[in-house]
N, C-alpha and C. Protein backbone atom coordinates (compact mmCIF):
# COMPACT_ATOMS: atom_id res chain seq x y z
N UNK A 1 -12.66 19.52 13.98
CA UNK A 1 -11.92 20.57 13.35
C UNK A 1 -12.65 20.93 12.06
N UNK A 2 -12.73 22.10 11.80
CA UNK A 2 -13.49 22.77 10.65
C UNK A 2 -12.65 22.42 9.38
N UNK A 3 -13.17 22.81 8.48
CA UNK A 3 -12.53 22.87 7.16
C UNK A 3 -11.62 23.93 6.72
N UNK A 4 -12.53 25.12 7.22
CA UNK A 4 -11.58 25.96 7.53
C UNK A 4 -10.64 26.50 8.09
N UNK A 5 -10.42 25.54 9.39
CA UNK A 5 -8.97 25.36 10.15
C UNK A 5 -8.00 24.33 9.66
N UNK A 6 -8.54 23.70 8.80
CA UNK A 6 -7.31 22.57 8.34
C UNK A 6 -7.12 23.57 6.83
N UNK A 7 -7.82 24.11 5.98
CA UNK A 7 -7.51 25.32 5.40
C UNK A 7 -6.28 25.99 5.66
N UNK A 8 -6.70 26.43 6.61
CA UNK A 8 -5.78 27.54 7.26
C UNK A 8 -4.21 27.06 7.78
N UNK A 9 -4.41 25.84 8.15
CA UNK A 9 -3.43 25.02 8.44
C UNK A 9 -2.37 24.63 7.55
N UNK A 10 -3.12 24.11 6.43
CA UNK A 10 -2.33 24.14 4.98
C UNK A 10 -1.83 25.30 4.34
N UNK A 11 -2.66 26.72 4.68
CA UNK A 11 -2.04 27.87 4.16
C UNK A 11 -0.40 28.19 4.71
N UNK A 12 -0.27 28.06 6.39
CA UNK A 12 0.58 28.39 7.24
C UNK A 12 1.66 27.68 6.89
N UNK A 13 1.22 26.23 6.84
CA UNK A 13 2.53 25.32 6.46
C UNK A 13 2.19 24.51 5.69
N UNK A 14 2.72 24.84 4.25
CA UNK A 14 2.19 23.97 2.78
C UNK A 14 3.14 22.66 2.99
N UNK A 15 4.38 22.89 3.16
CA UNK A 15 5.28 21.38 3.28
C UNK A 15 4.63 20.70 3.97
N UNK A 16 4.41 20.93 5.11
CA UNK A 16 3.98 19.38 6.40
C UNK A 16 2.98 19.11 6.08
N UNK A 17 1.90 19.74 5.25
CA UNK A 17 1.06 18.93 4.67
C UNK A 17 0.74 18.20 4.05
N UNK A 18 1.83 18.70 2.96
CA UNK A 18 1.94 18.08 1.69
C UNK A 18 2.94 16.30 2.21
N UNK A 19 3.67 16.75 3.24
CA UNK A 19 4.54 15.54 3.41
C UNK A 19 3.72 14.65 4.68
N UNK A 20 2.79 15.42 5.04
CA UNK A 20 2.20 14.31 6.15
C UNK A 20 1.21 13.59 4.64
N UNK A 21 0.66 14.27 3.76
CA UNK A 21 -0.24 13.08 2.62
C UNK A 21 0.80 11.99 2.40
N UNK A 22 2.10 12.68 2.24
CA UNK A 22 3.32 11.52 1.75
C UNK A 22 3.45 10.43 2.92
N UNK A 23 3.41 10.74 4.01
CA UNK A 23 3.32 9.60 4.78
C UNK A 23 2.06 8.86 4.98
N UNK A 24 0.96 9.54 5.10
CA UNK A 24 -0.16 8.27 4.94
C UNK A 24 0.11 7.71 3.59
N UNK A 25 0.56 8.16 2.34
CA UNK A 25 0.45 6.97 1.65
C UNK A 25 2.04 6.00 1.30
N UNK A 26 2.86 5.98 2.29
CA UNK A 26 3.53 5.35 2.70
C UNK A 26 3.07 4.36 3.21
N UNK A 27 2.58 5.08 4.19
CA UNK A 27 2.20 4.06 5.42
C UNK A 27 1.24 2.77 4.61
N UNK A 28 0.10 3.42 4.18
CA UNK A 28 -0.80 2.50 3.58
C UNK A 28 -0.34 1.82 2.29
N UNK A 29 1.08 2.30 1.67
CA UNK A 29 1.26 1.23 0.47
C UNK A 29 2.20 0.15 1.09
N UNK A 30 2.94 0.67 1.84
CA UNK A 30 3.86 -0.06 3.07
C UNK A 30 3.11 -1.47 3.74
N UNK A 31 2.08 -1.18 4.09
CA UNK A 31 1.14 -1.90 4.64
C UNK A 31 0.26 -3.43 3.67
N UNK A 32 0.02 -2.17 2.63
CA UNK A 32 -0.66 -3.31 1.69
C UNK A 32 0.28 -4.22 1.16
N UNK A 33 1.56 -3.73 0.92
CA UNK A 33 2.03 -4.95 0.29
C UNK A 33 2.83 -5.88 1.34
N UNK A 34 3.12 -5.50 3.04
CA UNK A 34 3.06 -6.62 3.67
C UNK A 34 1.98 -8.03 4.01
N UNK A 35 0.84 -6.80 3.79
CA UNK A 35 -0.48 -7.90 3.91
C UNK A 35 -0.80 -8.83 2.98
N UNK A 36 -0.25 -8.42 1.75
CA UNK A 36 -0.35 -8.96 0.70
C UNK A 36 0.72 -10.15 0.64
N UNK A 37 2.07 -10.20 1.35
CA UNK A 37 3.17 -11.08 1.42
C UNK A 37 2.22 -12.32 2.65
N UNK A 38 2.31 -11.42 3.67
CA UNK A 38 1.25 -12.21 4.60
C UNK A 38 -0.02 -12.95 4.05
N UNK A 39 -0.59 -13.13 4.11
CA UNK A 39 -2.11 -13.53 2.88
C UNK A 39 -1.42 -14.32 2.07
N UNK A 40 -0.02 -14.37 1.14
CA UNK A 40 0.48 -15.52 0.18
C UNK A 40 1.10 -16.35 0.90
N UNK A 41 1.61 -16.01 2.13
CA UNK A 41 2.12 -17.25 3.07
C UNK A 41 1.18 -18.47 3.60
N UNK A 42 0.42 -17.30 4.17
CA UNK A 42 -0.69 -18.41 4.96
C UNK A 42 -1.00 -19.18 4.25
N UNK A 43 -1.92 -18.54 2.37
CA UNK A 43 -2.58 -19.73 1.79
C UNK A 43 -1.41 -21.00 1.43
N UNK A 44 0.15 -20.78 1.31
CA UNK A 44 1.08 -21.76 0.73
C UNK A 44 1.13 -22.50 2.27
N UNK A 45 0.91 -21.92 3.33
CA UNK A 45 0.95 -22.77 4.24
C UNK A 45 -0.25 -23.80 4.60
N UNK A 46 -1.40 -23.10 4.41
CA UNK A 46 -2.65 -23.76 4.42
C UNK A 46 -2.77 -24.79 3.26
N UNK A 47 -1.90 -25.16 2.16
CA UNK A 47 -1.73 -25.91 1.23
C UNK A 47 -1.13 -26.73 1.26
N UNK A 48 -0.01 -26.55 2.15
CA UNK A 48 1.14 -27.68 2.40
C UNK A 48 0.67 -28.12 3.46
N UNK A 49 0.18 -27.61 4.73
CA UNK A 49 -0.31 -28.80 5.68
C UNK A 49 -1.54 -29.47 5.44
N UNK A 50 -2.61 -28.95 4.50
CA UNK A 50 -3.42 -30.14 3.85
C UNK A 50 -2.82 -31.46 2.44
N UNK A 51 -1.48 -31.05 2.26
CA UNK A 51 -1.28 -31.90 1.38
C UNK A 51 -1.82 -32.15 0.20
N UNK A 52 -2.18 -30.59 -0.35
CA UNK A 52 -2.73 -30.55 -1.88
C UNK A 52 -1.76 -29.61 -2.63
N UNK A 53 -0.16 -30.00 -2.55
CA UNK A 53 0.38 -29.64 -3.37
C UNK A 53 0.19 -29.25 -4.84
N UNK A 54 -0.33 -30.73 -5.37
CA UNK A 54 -0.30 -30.84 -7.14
C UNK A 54 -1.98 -30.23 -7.42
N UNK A 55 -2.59 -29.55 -6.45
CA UNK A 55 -3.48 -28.60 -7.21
C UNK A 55 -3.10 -27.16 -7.04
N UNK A 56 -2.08 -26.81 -6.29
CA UNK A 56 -1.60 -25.43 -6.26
C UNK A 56 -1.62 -24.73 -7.22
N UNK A 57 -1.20 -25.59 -8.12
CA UNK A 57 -1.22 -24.61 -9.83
C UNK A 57 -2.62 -24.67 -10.62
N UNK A 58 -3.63 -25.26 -10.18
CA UNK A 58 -4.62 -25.27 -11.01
C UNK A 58 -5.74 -23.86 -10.92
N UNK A 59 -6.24 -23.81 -9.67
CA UNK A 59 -7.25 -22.93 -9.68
C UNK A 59 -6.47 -21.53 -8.86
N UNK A 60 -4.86 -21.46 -9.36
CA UNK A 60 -4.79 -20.37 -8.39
C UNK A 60 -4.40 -18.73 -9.15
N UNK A 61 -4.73 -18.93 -10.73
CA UNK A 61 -4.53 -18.09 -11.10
C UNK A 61 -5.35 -16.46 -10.72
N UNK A 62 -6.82 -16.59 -10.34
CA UNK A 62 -7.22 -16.07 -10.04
C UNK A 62 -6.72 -15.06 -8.73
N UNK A 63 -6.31 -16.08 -7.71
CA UNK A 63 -5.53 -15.38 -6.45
C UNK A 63 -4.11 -15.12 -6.92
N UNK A 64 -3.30 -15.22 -7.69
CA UNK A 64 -2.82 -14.49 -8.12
C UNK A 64 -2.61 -13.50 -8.83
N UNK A 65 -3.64 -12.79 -9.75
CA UNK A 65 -4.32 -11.74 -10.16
C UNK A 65 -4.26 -10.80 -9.39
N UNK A 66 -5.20 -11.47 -8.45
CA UNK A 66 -5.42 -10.52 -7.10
C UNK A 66 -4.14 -9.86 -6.08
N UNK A 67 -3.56 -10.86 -5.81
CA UNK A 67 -2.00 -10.40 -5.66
C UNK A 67 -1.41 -9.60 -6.28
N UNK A 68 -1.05 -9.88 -7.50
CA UNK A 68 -0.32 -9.09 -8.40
C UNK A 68 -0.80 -7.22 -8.64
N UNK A 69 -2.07 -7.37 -8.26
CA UNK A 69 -2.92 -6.46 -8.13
C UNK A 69 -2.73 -5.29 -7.11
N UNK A 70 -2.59 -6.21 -6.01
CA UNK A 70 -2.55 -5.43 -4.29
C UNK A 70 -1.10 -5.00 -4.24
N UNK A 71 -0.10 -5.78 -5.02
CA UNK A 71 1.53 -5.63 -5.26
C UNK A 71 1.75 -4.07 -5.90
N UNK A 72 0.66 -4.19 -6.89
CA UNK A 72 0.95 -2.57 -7.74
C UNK A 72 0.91 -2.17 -7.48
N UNK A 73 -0.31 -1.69 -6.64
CA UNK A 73 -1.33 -0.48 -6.19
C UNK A 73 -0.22 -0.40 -5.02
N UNK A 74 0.12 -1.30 -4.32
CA UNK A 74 1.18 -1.06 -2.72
C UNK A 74 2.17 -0.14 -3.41
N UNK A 75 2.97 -0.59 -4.42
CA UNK A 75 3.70 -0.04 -5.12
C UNK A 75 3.33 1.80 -5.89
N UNK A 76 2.34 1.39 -6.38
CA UNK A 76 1.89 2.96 -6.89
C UNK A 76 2.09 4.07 -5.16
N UNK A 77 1.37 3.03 -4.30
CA UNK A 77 1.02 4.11 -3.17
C UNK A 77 2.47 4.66 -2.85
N UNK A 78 3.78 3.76 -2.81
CA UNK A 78 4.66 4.26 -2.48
C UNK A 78 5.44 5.30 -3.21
N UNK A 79 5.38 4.53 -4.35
CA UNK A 79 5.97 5.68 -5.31
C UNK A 79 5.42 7.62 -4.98
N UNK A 80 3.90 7.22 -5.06
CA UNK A 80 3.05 8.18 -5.11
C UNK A 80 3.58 9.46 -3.96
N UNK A 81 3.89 8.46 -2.33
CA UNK A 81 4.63 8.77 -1.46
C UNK A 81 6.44 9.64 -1.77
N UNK A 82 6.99 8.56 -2.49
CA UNK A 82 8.26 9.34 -3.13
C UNK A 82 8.27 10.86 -3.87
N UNK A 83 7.03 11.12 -4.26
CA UNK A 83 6.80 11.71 -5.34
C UNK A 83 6.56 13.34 -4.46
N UNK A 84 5.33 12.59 -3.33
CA UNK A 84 4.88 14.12 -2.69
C UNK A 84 6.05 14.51 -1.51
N UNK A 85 6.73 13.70 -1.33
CA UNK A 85 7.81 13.90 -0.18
C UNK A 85 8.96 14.74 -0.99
N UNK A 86 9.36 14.32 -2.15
CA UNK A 86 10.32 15.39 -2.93
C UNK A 86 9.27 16.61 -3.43
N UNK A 87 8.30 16.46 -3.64
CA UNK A 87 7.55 17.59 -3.61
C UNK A 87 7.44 18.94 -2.68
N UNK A 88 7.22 17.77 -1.53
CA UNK A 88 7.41 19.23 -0.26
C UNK A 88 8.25 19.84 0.00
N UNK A 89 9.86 19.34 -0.79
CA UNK A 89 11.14 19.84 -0.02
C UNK A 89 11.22 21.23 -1.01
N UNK A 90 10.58 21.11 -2.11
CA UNK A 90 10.51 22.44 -3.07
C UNK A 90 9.34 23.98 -2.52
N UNK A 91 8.15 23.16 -1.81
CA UNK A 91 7.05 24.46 -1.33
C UNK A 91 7.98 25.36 -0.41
């Protein structure tokens, strides 16, 4: 598809465009912050069946950074989503 048919596409119908962006970034903040819940399970699980409880707290600030990180941005994406979806109901 040309550029100029998805152009044209957006000219015809500004809402469904604007609200299909709102759902990919649904979808993808939706996503990241399950993966992100997923990914903190495994490693607490991969911790408890090796039986290194009492280092859990030492070197894990870093992966939690990172978490806290993937949590926002999941979060921004949704919001971001809230934002263009009340957007479209105004075009």
């Amino acid at each position: 598809m040309s550029l100029q048919m998805l152009w044209s596409l957006f000219l015809a119908h500004p809402a469904g465009a604007v609200n299909s962006l709102a759902l990919f970034f649904a979808l993808a903040g939706a996503w990241l912050c399950l993966m992100t819940r997923l990914r903190e399970q495994r490693g607490l699980a991969r911790v408890l069946a090796q039986g290194e409880l009492e280092t859990l707290d030492d070197g894990d600030e870093r992966t939690l950074r990172i978490n806290r990180f993937f949590y926002r941005f999941g979060a921004i994406c949704l919001g971001a989503a809230l934002l263009l979806s009340w957007f479209s109901t105004r075009l």
